[in-house]
N, C-alpha and C. Protein backbone atom coordinates (compact mmCIF):
# COMPACT_ATOMS: atom_id res chain seq x y z
N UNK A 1 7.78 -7.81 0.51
CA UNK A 1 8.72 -7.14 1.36
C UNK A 1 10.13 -7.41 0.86
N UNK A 2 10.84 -6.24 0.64
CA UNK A 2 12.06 -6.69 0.41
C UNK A 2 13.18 -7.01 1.51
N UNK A 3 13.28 -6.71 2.72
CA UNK A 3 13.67 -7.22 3.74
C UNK A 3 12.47 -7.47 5.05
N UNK A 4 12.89 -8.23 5.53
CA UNK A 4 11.97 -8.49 7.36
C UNK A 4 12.30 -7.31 7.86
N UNK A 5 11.21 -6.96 8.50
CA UNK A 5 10.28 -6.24 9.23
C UNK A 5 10.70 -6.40 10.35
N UNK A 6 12.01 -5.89 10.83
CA UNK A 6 12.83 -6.17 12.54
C UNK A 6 12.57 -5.34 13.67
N UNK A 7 12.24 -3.97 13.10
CA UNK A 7 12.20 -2.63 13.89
C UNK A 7 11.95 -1.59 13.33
N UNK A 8 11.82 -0.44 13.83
CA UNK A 8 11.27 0.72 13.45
C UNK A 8 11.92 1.21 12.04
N UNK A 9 13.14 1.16 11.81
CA UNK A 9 13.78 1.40 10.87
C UNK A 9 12.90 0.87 9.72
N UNK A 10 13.10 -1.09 10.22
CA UNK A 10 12.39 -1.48 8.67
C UNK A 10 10.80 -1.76 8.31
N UNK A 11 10.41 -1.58 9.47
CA UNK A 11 8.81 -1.51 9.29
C UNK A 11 8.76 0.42 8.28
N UNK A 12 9.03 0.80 9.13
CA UNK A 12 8.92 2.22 8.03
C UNK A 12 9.23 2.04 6.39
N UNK A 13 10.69 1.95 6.23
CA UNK A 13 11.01 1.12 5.02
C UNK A 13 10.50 0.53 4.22
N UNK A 14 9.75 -0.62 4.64
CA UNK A 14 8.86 -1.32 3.58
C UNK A 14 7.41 -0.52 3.86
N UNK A 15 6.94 0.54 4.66
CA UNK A 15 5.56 0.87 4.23
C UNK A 15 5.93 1.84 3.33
N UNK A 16 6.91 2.68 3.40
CA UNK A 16 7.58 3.74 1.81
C UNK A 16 7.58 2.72 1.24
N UNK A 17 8.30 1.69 1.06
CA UNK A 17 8.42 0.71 -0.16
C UNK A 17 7.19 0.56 -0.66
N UNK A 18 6.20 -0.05 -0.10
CA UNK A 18 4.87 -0.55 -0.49
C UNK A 18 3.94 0.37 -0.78
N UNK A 19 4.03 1.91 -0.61
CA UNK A 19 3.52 2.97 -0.98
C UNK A 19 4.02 3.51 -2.31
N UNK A 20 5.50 3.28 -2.59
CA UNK A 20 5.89 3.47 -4.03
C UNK A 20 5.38 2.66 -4.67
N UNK A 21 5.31 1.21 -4.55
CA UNK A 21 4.86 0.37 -5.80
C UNK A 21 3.51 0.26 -5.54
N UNK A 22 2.78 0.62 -4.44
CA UNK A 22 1.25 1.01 -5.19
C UNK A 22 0.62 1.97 -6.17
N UNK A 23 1.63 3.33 -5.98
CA UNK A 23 1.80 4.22 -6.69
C UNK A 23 1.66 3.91 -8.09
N UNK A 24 2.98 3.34 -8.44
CA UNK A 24 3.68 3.44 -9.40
C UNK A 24 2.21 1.90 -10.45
N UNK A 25 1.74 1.36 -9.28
CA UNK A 25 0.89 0.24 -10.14
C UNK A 25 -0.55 0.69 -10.47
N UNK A 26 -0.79 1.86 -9.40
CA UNK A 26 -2.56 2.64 -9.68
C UNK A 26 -2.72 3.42 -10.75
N UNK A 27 -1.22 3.48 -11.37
CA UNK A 27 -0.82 4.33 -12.68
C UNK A 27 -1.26 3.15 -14.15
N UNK A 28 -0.62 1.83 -13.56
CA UNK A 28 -1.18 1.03 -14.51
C UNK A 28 -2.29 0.47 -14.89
N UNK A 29 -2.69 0.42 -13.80
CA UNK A 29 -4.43 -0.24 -13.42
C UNK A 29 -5.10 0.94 -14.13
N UNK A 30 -5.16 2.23 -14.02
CA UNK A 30 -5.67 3.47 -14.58
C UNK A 30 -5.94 3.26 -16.05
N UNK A 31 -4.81 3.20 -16.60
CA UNK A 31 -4.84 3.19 -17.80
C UNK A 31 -5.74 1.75 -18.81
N UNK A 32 -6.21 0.74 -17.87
CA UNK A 32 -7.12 -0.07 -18.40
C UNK A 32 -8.55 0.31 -18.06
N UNK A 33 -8.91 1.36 -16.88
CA UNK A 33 -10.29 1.47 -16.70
C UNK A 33 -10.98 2.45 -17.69
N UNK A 34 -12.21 2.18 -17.71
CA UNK A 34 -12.99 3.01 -18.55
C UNK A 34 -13.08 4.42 -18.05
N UNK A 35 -13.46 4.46 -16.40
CA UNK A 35 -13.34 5.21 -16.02
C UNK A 35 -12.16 5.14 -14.54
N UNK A 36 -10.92 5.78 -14.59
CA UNK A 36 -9.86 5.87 -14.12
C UNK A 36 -9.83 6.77 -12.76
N UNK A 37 -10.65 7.54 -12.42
CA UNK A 37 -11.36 7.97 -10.79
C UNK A 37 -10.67 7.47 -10.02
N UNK A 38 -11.30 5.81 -10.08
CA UNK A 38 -10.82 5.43 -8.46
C UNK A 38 -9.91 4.78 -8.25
N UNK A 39 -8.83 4.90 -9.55
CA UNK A 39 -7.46 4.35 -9.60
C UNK A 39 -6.72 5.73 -9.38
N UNK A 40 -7.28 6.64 -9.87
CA UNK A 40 -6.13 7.63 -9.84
C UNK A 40 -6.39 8.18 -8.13
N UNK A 41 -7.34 8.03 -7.71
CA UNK A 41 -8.26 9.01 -6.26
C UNK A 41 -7.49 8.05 -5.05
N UNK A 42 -7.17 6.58 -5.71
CA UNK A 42 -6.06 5.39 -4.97
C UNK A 42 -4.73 5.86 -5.14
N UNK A 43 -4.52 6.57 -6.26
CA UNK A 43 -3.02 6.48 -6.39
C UNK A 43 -2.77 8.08 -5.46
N UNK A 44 -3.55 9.09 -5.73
CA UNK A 44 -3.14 10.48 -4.82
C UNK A 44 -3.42 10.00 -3.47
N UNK A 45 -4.21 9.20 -2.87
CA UNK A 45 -3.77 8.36 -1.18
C UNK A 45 -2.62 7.62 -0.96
N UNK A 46 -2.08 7.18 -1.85
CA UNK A 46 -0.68 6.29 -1.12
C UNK A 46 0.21 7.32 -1.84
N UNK A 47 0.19 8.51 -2.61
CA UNK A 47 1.03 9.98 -2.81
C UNK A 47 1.25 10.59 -1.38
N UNK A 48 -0.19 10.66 -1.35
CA UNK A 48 -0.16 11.77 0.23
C UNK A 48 0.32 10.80 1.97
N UNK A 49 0.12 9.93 1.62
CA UNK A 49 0.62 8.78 2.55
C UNK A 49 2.54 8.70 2.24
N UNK A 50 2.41 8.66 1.02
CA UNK A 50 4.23 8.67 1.19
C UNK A 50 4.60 9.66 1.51
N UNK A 51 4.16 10.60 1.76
CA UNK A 51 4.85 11.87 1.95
C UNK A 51 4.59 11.83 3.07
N UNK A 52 3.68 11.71 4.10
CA UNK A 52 3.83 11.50 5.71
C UNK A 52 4.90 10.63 5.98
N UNK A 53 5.17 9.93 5.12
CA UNK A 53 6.21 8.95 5.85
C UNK A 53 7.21 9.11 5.38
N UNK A 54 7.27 10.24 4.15
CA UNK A 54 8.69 10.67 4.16
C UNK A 54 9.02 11.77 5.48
N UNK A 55 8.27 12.33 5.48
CA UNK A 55 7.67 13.33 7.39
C UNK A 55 8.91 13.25 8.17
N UNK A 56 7.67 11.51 8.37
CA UNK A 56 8.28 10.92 9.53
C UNK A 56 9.72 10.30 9.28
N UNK A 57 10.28 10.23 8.31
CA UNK A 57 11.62 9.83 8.20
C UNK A 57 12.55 10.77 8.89
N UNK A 58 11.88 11.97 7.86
CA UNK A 58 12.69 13.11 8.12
C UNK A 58 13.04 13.27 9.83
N UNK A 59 11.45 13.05 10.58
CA UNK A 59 11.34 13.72 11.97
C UNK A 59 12.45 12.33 12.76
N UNK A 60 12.71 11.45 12.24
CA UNK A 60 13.27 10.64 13.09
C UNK A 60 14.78 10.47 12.61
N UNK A 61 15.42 11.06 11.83
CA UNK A 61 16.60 11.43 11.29
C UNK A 61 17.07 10.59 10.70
N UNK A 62 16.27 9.51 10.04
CA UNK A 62 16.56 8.30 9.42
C UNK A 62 16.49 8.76 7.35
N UNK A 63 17.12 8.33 7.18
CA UNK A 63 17.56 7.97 5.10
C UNK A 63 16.25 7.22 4.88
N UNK A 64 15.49 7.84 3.95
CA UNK A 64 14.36 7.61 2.79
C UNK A 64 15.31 6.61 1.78
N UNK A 65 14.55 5.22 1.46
CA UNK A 65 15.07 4.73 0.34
C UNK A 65 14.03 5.29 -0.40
N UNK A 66 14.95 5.08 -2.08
CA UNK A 66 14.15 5.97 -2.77
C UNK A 66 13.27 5.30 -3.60
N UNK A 67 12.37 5.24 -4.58
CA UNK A 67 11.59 5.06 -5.37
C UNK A 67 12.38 4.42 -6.23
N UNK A 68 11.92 3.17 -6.63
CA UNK A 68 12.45 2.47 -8.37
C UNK A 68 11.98 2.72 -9.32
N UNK A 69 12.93 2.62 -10.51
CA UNK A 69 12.25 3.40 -11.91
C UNK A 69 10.88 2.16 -11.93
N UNK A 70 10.54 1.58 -11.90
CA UNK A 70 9.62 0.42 -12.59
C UNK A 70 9.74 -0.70 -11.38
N UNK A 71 8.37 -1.56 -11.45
CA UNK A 71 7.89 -2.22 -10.45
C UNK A 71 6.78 -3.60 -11.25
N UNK A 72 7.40 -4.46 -10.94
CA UNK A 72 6.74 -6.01 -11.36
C UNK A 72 5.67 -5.97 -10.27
N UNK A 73 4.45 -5.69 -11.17
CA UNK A 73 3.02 -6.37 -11.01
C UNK A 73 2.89 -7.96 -10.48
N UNK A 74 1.89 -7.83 -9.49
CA UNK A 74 1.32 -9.61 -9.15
C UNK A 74 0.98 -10.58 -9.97
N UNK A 75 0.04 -9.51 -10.84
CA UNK A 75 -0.64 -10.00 -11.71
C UNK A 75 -0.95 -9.29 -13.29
N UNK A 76 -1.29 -9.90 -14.21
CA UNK A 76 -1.38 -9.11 -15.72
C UNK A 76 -2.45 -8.64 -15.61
N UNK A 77 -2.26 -7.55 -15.91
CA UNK A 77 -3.35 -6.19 -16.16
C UNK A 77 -3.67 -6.08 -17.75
N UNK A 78 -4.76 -6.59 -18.57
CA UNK A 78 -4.91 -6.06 -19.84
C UNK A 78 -5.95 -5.98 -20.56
N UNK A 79 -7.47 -5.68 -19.14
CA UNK A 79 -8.47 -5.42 -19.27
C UNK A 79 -8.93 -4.84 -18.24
N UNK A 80 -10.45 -4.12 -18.19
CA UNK A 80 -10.90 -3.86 -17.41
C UNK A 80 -11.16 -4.82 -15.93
N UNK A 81 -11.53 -5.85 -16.27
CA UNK A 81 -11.18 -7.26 -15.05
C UNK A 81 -10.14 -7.19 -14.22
N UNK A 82 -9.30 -7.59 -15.27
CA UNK A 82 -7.86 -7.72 -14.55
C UNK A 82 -7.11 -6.98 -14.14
N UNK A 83 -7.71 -5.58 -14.48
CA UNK A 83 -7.27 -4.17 -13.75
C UNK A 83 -7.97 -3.97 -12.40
N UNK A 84 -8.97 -4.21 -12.23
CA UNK A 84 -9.91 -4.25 -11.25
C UNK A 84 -9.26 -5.45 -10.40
N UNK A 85 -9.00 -6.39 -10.59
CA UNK A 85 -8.46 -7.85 -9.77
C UNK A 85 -7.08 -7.21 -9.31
N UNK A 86 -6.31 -6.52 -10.12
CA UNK A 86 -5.01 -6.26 -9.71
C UNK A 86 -5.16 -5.06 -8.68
N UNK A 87 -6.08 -3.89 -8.57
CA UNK A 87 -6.57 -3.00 -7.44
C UNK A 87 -6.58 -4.00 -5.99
N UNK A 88 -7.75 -5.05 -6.61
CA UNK A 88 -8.08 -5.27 -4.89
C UNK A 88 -6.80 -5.92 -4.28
N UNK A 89 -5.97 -7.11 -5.48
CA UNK A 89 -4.86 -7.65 -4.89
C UNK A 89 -3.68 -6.72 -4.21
N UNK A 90 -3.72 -5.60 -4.80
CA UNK A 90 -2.49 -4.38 -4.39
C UNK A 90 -2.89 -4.44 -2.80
N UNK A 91 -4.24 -3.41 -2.86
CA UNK A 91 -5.17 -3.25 -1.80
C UNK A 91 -4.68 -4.72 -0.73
N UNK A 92 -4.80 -5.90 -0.70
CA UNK A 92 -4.91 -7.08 0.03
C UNK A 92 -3.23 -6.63 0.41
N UNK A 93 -2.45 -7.14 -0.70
CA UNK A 93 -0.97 -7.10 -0.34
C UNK A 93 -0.35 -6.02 0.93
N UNK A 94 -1.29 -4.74 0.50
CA UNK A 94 -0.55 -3.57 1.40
C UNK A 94 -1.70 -3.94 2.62
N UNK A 95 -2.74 -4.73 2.61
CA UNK A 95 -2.87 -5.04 4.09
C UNK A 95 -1.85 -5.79 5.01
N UNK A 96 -1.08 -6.63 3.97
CA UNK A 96 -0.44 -7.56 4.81
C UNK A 96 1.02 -6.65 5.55
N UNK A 97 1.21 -5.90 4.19
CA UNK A 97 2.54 -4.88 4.58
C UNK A 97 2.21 -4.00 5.98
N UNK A 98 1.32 -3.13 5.82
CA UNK A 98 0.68 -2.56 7.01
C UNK A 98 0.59 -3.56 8.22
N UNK A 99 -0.08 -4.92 8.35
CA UNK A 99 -0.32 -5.18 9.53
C UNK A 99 1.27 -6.30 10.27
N UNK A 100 1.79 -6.52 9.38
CA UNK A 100 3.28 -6.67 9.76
C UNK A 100 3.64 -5.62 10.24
N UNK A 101 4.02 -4.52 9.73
CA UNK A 101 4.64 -3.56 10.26
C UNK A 101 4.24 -2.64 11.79
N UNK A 102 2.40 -2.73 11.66
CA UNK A 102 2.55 -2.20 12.48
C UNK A 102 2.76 -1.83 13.96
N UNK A 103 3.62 -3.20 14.35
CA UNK A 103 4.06 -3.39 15.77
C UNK A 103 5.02 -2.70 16.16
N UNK A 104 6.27 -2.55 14.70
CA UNK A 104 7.37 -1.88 15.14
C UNK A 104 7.34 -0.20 14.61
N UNK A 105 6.38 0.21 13.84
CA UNK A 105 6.46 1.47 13.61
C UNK A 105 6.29 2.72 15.15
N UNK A 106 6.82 3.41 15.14
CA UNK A 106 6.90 4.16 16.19
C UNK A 106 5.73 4.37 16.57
N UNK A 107 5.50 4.77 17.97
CA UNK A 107 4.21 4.84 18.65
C UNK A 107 3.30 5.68 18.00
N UNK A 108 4.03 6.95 18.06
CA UNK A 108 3.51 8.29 17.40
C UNK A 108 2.79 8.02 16.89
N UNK A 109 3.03 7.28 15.58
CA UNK A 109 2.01 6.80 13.74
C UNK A 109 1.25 6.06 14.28
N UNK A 110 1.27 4.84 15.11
CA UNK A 110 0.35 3.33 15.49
C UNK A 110 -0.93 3.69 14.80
N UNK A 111 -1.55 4.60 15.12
CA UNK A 111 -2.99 4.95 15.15
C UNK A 111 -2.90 5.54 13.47
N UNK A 112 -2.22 6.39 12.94
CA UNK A 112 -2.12 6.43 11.79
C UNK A 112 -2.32 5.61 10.66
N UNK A 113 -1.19 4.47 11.09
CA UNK A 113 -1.02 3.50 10.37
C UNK A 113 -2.05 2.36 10.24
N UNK A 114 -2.39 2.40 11.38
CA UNK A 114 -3.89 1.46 11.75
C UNK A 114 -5.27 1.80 11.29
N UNK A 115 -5.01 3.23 11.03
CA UNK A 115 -5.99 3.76 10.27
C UNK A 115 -5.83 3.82 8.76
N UNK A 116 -4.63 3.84 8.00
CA UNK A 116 -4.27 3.31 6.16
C UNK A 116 -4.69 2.03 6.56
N UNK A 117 -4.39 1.35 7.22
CA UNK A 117 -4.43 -0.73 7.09
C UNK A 117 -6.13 -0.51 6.87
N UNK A 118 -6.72 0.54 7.66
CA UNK A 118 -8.46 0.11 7.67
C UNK A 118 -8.68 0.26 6.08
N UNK A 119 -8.27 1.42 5.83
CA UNK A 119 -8.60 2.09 4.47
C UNK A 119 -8.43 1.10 3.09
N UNK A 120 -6.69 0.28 3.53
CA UNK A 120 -7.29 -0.32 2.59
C UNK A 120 -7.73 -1.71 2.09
N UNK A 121 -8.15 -2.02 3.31
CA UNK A 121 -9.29 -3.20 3.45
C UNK A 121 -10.54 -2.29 2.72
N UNK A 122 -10.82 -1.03 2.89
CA UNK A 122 -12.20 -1.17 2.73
C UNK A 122 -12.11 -0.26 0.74
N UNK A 123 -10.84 -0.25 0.38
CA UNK A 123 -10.75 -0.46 -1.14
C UNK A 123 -10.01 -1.41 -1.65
N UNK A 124 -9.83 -2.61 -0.87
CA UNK A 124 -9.91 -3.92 -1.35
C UNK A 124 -11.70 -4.29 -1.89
N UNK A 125 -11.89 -3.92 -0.56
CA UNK A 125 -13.93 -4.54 -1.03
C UNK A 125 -14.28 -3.71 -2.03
N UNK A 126 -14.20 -2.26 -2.08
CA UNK A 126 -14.69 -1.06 -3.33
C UNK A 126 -14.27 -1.77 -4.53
N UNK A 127 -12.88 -2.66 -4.99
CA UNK A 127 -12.96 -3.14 -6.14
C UNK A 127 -13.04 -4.56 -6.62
N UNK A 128 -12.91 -5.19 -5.58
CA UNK A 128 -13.54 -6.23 -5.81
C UNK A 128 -15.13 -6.82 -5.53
N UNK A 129 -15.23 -6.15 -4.28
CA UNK A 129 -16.86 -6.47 -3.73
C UNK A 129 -16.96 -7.71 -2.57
N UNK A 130 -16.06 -8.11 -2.32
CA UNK A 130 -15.38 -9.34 -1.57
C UNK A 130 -15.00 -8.35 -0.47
N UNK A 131 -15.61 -8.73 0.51
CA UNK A 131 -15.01 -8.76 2.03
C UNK A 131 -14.34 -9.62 2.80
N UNK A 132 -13.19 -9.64 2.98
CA UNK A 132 -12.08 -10.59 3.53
C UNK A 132 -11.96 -10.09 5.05
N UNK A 133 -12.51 -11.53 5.51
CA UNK A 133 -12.30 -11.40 7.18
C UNK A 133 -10.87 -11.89 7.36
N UNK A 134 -10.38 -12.02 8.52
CA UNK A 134 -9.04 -11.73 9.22
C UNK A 134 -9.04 -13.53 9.84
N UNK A 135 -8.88 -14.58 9.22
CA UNK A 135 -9.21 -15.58 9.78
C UNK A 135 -8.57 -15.91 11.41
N UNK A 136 -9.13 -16.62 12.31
CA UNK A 136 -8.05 -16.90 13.62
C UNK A 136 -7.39 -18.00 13.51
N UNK A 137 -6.54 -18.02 13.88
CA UNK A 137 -5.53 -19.32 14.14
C UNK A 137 -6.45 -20.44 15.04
N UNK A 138 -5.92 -21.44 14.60
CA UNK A 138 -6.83 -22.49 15.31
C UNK A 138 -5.58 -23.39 16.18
């Protein structure tokens, strides 16, 4: 996140944010798989996802930050493995972005947004194979 997550403004903000640099990283991951499908079939979902939330920018009369030329990876990508490891980690990361945010995103989306957070838990597991439960606080 590049700033906290205070209110509607910046919960929106960082899910465009976190939708560009998934983008911009399903482009890299692509280019190590043998077969590039379900990197590229990942990258046209957080396409068509930014564009709802450019939508909703629009519908709420709020300024789109824009896209950066280039975006630092978690992790090194320079095999099929580590292309695959860097999917599910994206996947994990934008769970965390999503479920931060989605207290303050406007009512309207809640259900929207709650529905990308499901999605991509369940292509976190598609590339890794690892199912990550939601641990409770003790």
């Amino acid at each position: 996140m590049s700033t906290p997550v205070i209110d509607e403004r910046t919960a929106l903000e960082d899910l465009l944010e976190s939708s560009y640099g998934a983008i911009y990283a399903y482009g890299v991951i692509a280019a190590y798989l043998a077969d590039p499908d379900q990197a590229l079939n990942a990258m046209a979902t957080y396409r068509k996802h930014r564009d709802e939330l450019l939508s909703t920018f629009d519908e709420f009369g709020l300024t789109a930050p824009p896209a950066r030329a280039a975006y630092l990876m978690n992790s090194k990508v320079v095999d099929e493995p580590s292309a695959r490891a860097a999917a599910s980690m994206l996947e994990e990361n934008a769970i965390s972005h999503w479920a931060n945010a989605l207290f303050f995103v406007p009512q309207q989306i809640q259900q929207r947004e709650g529905k990308f957070l499901q999605e991509c838990a369940v292509r976190s597991f598609e590339w890794s194979g690892i199912a990550v439960a939601f641990s409770s606080a003790d």
